[in-house]
C-alpha atoms as a PDB file:
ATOM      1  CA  UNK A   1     162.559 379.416  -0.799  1.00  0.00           C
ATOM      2  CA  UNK A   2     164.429 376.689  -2.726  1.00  0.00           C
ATOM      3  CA  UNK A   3     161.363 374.599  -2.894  1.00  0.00           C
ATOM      4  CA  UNK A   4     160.135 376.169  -5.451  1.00  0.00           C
ATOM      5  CA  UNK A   5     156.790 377.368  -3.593  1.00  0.00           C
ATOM      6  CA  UNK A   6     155.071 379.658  -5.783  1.00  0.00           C
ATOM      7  CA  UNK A   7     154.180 381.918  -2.773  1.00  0.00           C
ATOM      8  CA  UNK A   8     157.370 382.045  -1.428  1.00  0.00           C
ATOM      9  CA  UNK A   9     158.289 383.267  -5.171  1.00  0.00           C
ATOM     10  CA  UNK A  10     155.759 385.774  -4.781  1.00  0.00           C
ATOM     11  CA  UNK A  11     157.030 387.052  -1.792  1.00  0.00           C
ATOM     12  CA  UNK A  12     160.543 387.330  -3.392  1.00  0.00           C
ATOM     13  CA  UNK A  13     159.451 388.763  -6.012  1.00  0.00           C
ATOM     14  CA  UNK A  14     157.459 391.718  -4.355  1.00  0.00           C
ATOM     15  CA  UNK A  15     160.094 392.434  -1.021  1.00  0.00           C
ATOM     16  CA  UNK A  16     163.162 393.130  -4.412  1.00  0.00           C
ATOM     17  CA  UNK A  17     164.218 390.115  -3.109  1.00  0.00           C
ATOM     18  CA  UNK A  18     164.907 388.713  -6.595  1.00  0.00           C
ATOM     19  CA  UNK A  19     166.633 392.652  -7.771  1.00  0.00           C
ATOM     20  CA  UNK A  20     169.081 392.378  -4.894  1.00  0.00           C
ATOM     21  CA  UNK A  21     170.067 388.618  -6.177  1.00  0.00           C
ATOM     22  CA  UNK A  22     170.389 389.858  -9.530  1.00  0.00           C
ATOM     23  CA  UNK A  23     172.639 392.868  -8.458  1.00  0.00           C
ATOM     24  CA  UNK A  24     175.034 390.491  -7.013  1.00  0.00           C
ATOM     25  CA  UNK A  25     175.414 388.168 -10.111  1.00  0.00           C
ATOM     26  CA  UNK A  26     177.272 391.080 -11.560  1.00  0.00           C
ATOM     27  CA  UNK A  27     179.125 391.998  -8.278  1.00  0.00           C
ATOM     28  CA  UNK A  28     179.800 389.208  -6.503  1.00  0.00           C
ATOM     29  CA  UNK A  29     181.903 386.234  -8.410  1.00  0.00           C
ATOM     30  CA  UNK A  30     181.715 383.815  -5.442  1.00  0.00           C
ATOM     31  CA  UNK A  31     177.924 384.271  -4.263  1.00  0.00           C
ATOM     32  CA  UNK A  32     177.415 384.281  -8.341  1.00  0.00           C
ATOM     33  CA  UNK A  33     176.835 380.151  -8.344  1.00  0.00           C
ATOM     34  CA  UNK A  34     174.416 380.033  -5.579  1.00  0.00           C
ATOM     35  CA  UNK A  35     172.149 383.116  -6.573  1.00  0.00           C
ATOM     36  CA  UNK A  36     171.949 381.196 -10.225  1.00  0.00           C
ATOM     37  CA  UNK A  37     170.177 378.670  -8.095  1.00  0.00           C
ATOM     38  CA  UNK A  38     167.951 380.470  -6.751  1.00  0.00           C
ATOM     39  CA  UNK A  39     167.282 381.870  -9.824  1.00  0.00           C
ATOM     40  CA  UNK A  40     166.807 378.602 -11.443  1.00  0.00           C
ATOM     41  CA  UNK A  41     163.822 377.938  -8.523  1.00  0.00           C
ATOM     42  CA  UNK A  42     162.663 381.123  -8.745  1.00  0.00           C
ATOM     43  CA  UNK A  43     162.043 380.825 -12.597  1.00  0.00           C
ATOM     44  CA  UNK A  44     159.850 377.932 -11.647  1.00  0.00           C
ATOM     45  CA  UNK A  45     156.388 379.651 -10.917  1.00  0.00           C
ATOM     46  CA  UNK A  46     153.826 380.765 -12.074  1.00  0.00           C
ATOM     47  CA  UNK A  47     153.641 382.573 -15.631  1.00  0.00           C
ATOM     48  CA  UNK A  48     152.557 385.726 -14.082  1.00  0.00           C
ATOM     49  CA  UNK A  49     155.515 385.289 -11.697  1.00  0.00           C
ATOM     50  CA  UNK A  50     157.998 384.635 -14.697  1.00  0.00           C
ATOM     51  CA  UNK A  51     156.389 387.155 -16.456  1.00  0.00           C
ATOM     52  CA  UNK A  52     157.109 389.758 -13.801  1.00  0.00           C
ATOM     53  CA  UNK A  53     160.928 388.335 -13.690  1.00  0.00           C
ATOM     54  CA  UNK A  54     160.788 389.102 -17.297  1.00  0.00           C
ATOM     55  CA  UNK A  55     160.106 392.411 -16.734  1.00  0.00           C
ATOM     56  CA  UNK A  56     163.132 392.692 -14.152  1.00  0.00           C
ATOM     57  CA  UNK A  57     165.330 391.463 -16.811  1.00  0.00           C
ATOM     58  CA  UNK A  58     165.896 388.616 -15.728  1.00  0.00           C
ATOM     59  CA  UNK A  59     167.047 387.117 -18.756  1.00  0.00           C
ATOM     60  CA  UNK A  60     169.764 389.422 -19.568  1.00  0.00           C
ATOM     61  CA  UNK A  61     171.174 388.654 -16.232  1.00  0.00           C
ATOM     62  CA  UNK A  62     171.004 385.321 -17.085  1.00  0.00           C
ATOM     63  CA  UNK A  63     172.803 385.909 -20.325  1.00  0.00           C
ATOM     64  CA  UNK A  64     175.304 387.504 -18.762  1.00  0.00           C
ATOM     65  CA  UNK A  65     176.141 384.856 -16.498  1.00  0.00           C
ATOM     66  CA  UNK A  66     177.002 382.693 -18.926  1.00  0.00           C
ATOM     67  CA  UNK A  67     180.034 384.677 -19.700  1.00  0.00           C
ATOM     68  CA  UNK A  68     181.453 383.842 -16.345  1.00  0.00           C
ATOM     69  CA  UNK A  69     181.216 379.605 -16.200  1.00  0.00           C
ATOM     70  CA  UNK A  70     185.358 380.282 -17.253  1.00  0.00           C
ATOM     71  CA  UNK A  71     187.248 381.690 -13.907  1.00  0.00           C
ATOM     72  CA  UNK A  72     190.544 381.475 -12.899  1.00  0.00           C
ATOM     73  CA  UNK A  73     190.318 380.629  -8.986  1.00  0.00           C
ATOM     74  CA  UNK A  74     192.888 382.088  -7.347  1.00  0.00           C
ATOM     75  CA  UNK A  75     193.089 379.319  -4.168  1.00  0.00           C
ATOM     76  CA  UNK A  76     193.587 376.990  -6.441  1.00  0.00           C
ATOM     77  CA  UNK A  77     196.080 379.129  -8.531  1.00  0.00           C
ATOM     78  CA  UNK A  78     198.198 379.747  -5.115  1.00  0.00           C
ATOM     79  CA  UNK A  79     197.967 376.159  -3.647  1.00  0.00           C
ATOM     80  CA  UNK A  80     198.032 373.968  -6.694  1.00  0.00           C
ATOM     81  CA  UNK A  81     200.384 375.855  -8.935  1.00  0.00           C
ATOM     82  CA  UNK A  82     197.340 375.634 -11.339  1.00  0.00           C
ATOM     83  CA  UNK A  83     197.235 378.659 -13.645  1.00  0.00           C
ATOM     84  CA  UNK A  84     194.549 377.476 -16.102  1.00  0.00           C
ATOM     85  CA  UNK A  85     191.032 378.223 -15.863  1.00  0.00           C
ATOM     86  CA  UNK A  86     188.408 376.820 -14.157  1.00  0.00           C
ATOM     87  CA  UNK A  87     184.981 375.490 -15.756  1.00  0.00           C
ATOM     88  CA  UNK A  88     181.776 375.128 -13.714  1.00  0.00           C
ATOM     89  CA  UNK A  89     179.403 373.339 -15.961  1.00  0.00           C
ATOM     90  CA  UNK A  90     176.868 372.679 -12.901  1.00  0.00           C
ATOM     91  CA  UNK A  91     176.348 376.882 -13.406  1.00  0.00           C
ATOM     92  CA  UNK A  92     175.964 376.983 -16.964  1.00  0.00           C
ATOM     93  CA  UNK A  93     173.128 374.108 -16.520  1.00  0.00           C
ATOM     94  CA  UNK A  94     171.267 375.904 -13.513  1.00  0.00           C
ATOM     95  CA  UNK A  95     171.679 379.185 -15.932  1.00  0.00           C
ATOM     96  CA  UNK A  96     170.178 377.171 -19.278  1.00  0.00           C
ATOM     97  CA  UNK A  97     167.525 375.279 -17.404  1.00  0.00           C
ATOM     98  CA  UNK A  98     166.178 379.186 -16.055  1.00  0.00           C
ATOM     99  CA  UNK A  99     166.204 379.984 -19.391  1.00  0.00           C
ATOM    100  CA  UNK A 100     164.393 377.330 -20.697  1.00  0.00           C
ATOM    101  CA  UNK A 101     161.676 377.449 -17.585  1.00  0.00           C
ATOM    102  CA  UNK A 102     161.142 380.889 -19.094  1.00  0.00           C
ATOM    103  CA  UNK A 103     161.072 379.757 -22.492  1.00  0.00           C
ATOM    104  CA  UNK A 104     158.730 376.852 -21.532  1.00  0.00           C
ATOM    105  CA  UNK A 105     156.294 379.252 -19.807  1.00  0.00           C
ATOM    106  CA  UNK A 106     156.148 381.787 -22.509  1.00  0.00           C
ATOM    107  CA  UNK A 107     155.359 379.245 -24.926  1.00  0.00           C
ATOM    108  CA  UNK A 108     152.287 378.018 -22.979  1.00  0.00           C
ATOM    109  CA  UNK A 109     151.201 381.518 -22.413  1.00  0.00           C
ATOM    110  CA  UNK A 110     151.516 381.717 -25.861  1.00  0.00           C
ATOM    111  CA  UNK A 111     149.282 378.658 -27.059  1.00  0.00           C
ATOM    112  CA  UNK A 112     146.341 379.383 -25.089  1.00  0.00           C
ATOM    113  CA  UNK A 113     146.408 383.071 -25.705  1.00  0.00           C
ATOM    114  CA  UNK A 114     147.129 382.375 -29.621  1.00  0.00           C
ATOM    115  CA  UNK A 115     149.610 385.390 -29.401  1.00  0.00           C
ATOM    116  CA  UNK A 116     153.329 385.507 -29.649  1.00  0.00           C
ATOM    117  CA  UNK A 117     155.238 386.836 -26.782  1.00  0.00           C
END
């Protein structure tokens, strides 16, 4: 799946694969990280692919994510004494470079179509 293989995409997309991911960005705060990967592989295919993740609104899931690169962990809280927050910056990449794979692709659709999206 992580390969990036546009029918494994397609197969994602179609079994609500991608939907369940995308329900547990908002749910789940320590899967979050690794379903932003898979995200960020997933927003690799092809523009009818990232077109459909479009339509699952994808990017405002995205988005959203970003709001949660600032945690406070609470291991490292308990063990450390540490009461400041944490900052994953590996996330907010794998989060921008989705975004910009979507980006990317909508601006090639756009070129040979001569429309806007």
């Amino acid at each position: 799946i992580l390969a990036g293989v546009r029918g494994n995409i397609q197969t994602m997309i179609e079994s609500g694969i991608v939907t369940d991911i995308m329900k547990l960005l908002e749910r789940d705060s320590s899967a979050r990280w690794k379903m932003v990967k898979i995200l960020k592989h997933v927003c690799q295919g092809s523009p009818l692919q990232v077109e459909l993740l479009v339509n699952m609104d994808i990017i405002s899931s995205l988005c959203h994510c970003l709001t949660h690169f600032k945690e406070y962990d609470q291991v490292i809280t308990r063990i450390y004494k540490y009461c400041g927050a944490t900052y994953n910056f590996e996330f907010v990449r794998d989060c921008l470079t989705a975004l910009n794979n979507i980006v990317n692709i909508g601006e090639m659709e756009s070129e040979t179509t001569n429309n806007i999206n």
